[in-house]
C-alpha atoms as a PDB file:
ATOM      1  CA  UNK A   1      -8.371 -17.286   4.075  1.00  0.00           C
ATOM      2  CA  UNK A   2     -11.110 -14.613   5.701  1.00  0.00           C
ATOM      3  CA  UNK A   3     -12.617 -11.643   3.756  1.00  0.00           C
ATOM      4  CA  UNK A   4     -10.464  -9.502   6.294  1.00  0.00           C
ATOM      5  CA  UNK A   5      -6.963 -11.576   5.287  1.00  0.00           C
ATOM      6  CA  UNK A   6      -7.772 -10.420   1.780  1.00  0.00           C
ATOM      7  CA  UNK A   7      -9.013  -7.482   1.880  1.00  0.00           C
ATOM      8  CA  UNK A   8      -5.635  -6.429   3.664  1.00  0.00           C
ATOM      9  CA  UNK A   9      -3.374  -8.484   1.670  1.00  0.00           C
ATOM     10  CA  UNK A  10      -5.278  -6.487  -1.600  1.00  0.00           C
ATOM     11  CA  UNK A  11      -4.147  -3.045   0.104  1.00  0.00           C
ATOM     12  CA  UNK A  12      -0.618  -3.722  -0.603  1.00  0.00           C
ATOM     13  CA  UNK A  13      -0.722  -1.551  -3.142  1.00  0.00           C
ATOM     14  CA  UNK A  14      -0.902   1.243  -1.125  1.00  0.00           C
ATOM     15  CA  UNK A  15       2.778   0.825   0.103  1.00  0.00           C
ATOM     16  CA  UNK A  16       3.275   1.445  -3.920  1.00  0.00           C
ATOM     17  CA  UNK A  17       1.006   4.573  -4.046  1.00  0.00           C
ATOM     18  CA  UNK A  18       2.615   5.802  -1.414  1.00  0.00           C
ATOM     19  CA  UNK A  19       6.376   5.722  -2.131  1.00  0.00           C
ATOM     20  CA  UNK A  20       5.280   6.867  -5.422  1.00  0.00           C
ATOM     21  CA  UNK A  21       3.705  10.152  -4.454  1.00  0.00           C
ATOM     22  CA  UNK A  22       7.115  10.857  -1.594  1.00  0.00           C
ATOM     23  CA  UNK A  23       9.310   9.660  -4.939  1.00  0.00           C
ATOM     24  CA  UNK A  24       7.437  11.639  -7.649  1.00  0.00           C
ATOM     25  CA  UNK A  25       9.874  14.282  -8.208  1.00  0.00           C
ATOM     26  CA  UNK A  26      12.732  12.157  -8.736  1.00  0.00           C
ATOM     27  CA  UNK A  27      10.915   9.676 -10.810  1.00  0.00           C
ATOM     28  CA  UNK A  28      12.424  10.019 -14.353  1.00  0.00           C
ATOM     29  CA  UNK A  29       8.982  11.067 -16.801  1.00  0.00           C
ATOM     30  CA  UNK A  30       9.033   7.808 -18.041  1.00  0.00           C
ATOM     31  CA  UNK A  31       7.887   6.122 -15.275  1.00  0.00           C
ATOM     32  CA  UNK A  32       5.139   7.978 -14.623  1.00  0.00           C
ATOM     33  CA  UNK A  33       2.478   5.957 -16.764  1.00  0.00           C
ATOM     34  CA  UNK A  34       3.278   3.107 -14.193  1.00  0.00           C
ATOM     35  CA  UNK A  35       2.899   5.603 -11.363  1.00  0.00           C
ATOM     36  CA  UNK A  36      -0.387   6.998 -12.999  1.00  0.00           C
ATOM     37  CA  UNK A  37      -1.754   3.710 -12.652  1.00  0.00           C
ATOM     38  CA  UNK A  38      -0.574   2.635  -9.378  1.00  0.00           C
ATOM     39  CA  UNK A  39      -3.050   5.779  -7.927  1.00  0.00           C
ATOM     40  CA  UNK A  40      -5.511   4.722 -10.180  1.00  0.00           C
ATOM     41  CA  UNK A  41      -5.215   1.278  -8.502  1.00  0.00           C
ATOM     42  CA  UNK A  42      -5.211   2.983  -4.697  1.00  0.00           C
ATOM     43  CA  UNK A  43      -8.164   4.657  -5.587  1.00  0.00           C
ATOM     44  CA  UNK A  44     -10.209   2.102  -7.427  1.00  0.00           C
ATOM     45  CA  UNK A  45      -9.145  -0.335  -4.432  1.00  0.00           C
ATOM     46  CA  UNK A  46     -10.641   1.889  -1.962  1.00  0.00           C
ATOM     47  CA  UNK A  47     -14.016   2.434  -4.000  1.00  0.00           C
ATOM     48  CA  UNK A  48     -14.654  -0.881  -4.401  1.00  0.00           C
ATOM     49  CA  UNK A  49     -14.244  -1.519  -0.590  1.00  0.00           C
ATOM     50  CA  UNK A  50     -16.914   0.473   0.183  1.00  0.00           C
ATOM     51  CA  UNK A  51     -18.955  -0.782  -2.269  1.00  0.00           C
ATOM     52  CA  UNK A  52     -18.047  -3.976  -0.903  1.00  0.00           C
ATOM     53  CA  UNK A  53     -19.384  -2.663   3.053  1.00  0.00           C
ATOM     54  CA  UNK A  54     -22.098  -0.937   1.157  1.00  0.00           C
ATOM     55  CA  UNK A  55     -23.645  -3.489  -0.576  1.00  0.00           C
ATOM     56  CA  UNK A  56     -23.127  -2.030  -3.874  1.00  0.00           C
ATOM     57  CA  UNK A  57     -21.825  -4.284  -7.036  1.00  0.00           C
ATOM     58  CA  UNK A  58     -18.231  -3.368  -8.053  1.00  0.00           C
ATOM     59  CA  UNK A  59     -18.628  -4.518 -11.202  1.00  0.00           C
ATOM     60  CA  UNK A  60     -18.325  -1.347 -13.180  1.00  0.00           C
ATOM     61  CA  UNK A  61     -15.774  -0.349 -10.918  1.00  0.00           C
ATOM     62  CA  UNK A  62     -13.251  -3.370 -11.723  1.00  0.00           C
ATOM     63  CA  UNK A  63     -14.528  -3.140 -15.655  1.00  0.00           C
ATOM     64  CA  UNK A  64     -13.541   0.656 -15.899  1.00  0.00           C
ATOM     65  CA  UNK A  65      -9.896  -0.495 -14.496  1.00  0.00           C
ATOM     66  CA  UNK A  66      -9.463  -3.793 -16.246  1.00  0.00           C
ATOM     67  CA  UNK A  67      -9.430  -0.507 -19.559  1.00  0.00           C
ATOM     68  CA  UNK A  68      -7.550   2.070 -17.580  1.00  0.00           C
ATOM     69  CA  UNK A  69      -4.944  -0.439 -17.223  1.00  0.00           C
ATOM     70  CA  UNK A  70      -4.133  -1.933 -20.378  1.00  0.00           C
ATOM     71  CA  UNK A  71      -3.901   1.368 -21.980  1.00  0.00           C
ATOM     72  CA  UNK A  72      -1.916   2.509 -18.896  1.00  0.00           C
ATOM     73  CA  UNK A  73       0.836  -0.151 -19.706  1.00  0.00           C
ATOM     74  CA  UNK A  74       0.421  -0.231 -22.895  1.00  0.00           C
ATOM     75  CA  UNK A  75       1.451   3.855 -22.695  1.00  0.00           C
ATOM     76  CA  UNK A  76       3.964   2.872 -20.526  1.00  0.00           C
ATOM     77  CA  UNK A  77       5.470   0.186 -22.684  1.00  0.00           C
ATOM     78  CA  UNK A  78       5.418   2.961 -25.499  1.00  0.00           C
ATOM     79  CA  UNK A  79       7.533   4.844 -23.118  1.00  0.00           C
ATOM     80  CA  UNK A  80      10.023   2.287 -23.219  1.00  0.00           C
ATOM     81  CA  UNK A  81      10.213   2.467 -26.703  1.00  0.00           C
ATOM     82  CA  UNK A  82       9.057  -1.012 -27.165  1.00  0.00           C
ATOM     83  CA  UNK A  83       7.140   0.153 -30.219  1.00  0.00           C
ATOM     84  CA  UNK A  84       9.366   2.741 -31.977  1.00  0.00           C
ATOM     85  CA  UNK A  85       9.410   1.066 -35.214  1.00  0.00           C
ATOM     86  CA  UNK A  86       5.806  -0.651 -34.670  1.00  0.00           C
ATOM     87  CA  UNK A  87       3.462   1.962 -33.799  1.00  0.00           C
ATOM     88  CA  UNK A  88       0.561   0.735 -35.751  1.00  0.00           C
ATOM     89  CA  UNK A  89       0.872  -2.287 -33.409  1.00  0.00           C
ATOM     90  CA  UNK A  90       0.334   0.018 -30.767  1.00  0.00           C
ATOM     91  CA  UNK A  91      -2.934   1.606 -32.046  1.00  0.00           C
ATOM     92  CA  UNK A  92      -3.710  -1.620 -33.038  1.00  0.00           C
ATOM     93  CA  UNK A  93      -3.648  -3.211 -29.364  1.00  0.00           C
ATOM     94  CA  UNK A  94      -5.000  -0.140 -28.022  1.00  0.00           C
ATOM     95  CA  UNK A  95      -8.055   0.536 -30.439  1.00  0.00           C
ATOM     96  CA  UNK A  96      -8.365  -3.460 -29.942  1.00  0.00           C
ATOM     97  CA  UNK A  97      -9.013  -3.430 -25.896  1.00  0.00           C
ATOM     98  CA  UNK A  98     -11.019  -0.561 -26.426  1.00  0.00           C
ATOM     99  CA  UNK A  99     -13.386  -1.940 -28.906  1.00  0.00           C
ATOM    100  CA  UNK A 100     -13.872  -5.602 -27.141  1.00  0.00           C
ATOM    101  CA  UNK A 101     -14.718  -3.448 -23.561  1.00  0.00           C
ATOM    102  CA  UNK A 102     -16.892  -1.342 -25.063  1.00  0.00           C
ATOM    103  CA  UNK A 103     -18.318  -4.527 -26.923  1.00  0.00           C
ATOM    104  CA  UNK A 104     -18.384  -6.064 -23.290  1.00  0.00           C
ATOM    105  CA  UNK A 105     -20.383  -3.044 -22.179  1.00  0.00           C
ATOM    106  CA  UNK A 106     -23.234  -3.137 -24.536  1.00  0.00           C
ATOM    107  CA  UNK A 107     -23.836  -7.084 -24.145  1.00  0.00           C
ATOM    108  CA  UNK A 108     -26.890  -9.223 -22.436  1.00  0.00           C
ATOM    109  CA  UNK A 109     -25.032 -10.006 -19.342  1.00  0.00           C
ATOM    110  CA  UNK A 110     -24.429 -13.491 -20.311  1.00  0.00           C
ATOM    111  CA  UNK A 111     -22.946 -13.035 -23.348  1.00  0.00           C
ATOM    112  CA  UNK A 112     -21.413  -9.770 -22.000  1.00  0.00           C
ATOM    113  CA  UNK A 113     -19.670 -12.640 -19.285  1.00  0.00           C
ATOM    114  CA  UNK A 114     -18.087 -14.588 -21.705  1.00  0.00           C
ATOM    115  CA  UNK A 115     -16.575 -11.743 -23.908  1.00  0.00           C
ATOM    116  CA  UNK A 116     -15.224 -10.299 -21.147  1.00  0.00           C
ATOM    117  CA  UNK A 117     -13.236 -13.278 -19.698  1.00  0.00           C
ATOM    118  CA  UNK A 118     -11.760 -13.040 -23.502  1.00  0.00           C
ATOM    119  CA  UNK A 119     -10.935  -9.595 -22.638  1.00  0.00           C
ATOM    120  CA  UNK A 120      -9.059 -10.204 -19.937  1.00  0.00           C
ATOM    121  CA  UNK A 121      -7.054 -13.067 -21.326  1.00  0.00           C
ATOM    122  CA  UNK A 122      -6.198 -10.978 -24.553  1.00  0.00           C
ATOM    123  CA  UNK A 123      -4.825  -7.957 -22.903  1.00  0.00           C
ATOM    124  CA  UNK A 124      -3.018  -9.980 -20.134  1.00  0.00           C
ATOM    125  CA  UNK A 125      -1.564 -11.970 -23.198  1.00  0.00           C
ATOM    126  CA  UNK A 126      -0.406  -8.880 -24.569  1.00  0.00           C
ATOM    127  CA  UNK A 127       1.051  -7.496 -21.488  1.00  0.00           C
ATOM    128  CA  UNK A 128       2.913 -10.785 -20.660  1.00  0.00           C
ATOM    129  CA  UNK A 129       4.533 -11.035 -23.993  1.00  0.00           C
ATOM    130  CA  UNK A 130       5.604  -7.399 -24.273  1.00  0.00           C
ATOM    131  CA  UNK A 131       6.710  -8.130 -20.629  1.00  0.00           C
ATOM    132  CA  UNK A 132       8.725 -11.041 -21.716  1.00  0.00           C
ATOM    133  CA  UNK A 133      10.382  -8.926 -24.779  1.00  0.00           C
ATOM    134  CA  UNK A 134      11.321  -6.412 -22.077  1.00  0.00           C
ATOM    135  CA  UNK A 135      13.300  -8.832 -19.890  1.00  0.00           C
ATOM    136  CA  UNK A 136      14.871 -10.577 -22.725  1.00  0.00           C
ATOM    137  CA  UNK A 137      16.238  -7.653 -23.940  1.00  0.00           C
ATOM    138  CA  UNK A 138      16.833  -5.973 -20.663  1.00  0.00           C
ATOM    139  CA  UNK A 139      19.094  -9.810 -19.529  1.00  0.00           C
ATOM    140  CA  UNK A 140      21.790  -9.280 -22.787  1.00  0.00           C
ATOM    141  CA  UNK A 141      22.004  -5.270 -21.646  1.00  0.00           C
ATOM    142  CA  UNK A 142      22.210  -4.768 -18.222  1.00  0.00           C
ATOM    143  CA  UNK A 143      23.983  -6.355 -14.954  1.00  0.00           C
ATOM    144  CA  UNK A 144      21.984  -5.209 -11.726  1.00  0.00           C
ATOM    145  CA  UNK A 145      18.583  -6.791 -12.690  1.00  0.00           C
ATOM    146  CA  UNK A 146      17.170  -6.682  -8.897  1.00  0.00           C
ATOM    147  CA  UNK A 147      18.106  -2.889  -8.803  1.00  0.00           C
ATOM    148  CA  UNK A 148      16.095  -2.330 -12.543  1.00  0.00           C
ATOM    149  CA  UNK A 149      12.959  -1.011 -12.235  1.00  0.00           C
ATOM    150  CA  UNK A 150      12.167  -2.171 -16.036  1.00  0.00           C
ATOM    151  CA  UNK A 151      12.924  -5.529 -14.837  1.00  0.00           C
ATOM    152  CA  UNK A 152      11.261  -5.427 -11.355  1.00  0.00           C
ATOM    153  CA  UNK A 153       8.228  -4.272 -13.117  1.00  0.00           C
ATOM    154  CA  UNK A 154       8.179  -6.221 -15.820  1.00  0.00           C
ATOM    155  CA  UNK A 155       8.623  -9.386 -13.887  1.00  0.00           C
ATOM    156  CA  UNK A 156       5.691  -8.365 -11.299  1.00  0.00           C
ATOM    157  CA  UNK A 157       3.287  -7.824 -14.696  1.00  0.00           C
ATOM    158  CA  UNK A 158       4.582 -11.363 -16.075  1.00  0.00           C
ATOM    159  CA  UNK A 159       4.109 -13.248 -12.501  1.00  0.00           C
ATOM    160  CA  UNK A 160       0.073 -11.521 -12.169  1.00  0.00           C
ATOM    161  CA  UNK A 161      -1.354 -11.937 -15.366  1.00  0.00           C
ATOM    162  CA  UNK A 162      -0.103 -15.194 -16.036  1.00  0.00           C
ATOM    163  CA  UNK A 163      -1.932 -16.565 -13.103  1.00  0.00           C
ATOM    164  CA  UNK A 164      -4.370 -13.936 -14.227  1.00  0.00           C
ATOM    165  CA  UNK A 165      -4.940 -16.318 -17.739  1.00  0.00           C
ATOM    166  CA  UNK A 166      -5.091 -19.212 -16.240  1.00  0.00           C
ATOM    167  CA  UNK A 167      -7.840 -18.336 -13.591  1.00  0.00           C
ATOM    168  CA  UNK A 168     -10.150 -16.771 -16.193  1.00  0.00           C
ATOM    169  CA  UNK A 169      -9.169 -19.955 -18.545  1.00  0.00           C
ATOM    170  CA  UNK A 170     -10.751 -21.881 -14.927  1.00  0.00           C
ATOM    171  CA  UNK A 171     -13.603 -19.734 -15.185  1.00  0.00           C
ATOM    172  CA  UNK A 172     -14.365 -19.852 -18.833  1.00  0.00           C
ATOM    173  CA  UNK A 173     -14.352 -23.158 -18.946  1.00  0.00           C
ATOM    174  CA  UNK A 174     -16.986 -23.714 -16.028  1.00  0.00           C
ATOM    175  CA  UNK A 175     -14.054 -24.743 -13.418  1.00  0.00           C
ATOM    176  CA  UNK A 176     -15.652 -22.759 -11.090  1.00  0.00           C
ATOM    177  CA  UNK A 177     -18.765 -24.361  -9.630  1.00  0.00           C
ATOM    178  CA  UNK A 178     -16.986 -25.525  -6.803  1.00  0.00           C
ATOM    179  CA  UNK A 179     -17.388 -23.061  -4.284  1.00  0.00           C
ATOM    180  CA  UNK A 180     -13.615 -24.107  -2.773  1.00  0.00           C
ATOM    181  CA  UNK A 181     -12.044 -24.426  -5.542  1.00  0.00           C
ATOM    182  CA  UNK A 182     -12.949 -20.729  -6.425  1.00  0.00           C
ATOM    183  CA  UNK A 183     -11.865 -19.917  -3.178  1.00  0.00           C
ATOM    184  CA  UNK A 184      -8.994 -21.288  -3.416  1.00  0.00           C
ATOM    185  CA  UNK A 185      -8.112 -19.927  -6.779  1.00  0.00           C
ATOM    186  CA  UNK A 186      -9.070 -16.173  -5.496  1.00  0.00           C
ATOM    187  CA  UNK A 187      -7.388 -16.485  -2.236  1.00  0.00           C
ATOM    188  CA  UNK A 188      -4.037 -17.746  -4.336  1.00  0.00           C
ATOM    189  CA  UNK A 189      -4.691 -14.401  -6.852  1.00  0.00           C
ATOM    190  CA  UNK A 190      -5.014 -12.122  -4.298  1.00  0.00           C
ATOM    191  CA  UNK A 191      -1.572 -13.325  -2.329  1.00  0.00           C
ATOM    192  CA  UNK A 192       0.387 -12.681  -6.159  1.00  0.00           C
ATOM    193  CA  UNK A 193      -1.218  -9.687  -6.331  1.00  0.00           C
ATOM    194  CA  UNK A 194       0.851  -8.745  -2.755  1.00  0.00           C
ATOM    195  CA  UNK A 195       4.014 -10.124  -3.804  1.00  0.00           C
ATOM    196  CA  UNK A 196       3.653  -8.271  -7.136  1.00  0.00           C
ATOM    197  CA  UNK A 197       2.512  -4.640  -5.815  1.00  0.00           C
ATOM    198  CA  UNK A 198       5.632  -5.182  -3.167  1.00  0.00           C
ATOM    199  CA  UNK A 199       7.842  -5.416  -6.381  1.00  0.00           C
ATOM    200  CA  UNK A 200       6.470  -2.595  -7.726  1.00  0.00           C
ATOM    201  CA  UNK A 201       7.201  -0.708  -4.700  1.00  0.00           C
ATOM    202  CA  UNK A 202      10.556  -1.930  -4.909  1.00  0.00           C
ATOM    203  CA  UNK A 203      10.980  -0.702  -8.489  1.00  0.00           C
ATOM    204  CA  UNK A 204       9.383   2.715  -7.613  1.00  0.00           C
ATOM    205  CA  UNK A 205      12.146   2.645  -4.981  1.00  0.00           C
ATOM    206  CA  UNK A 206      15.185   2.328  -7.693  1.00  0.00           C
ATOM    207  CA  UNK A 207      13.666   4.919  -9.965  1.00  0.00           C
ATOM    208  CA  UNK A 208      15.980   7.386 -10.579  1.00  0.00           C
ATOM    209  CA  UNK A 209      15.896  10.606 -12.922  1.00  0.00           C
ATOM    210  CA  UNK A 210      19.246   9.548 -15.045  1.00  0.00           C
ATOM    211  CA  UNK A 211      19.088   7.577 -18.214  1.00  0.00           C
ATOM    212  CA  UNK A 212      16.008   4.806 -17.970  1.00  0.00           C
ATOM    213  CA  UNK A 213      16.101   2.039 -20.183  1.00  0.00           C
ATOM    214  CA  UNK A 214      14.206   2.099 -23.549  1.00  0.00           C
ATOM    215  CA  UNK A 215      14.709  -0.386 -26.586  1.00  0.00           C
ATOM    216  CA  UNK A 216      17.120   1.095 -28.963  1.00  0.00           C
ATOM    217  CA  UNK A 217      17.118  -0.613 -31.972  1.00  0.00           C
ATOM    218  CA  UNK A 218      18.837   2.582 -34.074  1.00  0.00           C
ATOM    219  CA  UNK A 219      21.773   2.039 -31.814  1.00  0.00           C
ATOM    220  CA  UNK A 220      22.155  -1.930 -30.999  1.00  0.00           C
ATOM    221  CA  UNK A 221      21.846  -1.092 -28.025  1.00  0.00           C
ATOM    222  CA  UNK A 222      20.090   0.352 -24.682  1.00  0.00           C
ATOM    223  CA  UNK A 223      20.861   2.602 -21.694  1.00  0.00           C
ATOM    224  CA  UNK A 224      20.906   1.668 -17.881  1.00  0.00           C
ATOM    225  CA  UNK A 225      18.373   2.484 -15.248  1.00  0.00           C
END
């Protein structure tokens, strides 16, 4: 797959950003982390394209997102109410991601590397399991899962940064020297990354302004989206 193929397929998100600004208004406020970050994703995709054309490393550029968007879903999982009775597990993920990027950011660039491919796979982690205690919760409470947007989203996050693991596993591990195998794995992230921002743009379609929902331990229970 061309530079061109993927470089289009990785502007999917824009169909997201999009429906998200035309939606905004009827997008119930807790949402709008996950609509935060889909602009910050428009926005960062389009800087790093010209940087791209421009000859200029993107580096920073994907580093200063990789942080935007853990504590972006991490806010939005807080939203949820995933941690209503944990919130020092909250400030404990989030003062963890910042202190290993800013870590990251102060390294020799080898070392810097390797810590940050540890970054990745600890925040994905995170976002994958919290993902997965969404869903399970979200299968014994509610009956129109492909019309959730809790459930669309949390099922886009689960598919990405699983592969997301196991390609920085690949490149931690030096499974990367081959130039098509690298290729290969790259051109298969950035086709997941399509089919996931299209399921966010579904979701951001089914947001609504009535009840969303949020964990509710107090109560047994949870409301509908």
């Amino acid at each position: 797959m061309n530079y061109t193929a993927l470089t289009i397929l990785s502007y999917s998100i824009l169909i997201a950003g999009i429906i998200g600004i035309y939606r905004f208004a009827q997008i119930r406020d807790l949402y709008r982390p996950f609509i935060y970050l889909i602009w910050v994703g428009c926005l960062i995709k389009m800087v790093s394209t010209y940087f791209s054309y421009a000859d200029h490393s993107n580096l920073d550029v994907d580093s200063i997102y990789r942080l935007c968007e853990s504590l972006f879903l991490l806010w939005f999982f807080s939203k949820l109410s995933v941690f209503r009775k944990q919130r020092k597990m909250l400030y404990l993920l989030g003062g963890l991601f910042i202190s290993i990027w800013l870590t990251v950011n102060f390294l020799t660039s080898h070392l810097a590397t390797t810590v940050s491919s540890y970054f990745d796979i600890v925040y994905a982690l995170s976002l994958v399991l919290l993902s997965i205690r969404t869903i399970n919760e979200l299968l014994f409470t509610e009956k129109d899962l492909l019309k959730n947007p809790t459930f669309l989203i949390c099922m886009g996050l689960v598919i990405f940064f699983t592969y997301h693991i196991i390609q920085r596993l690949f490149w931690l591990y030096g499974l990367r020297e081959s130039v098509e195998f690298r290729q290969s794995v790259m051109g298969i992230l950035y086709l997941i990354n399509c089919v996931t921002s299209l399921l966010y743009a579904l979701a951001i379609v089914w947001m609504q302004k009535r009840q969303a929902f949020t964990f509710s331990f107090d109560r047994g229970g949870s409301g509908s989206t």
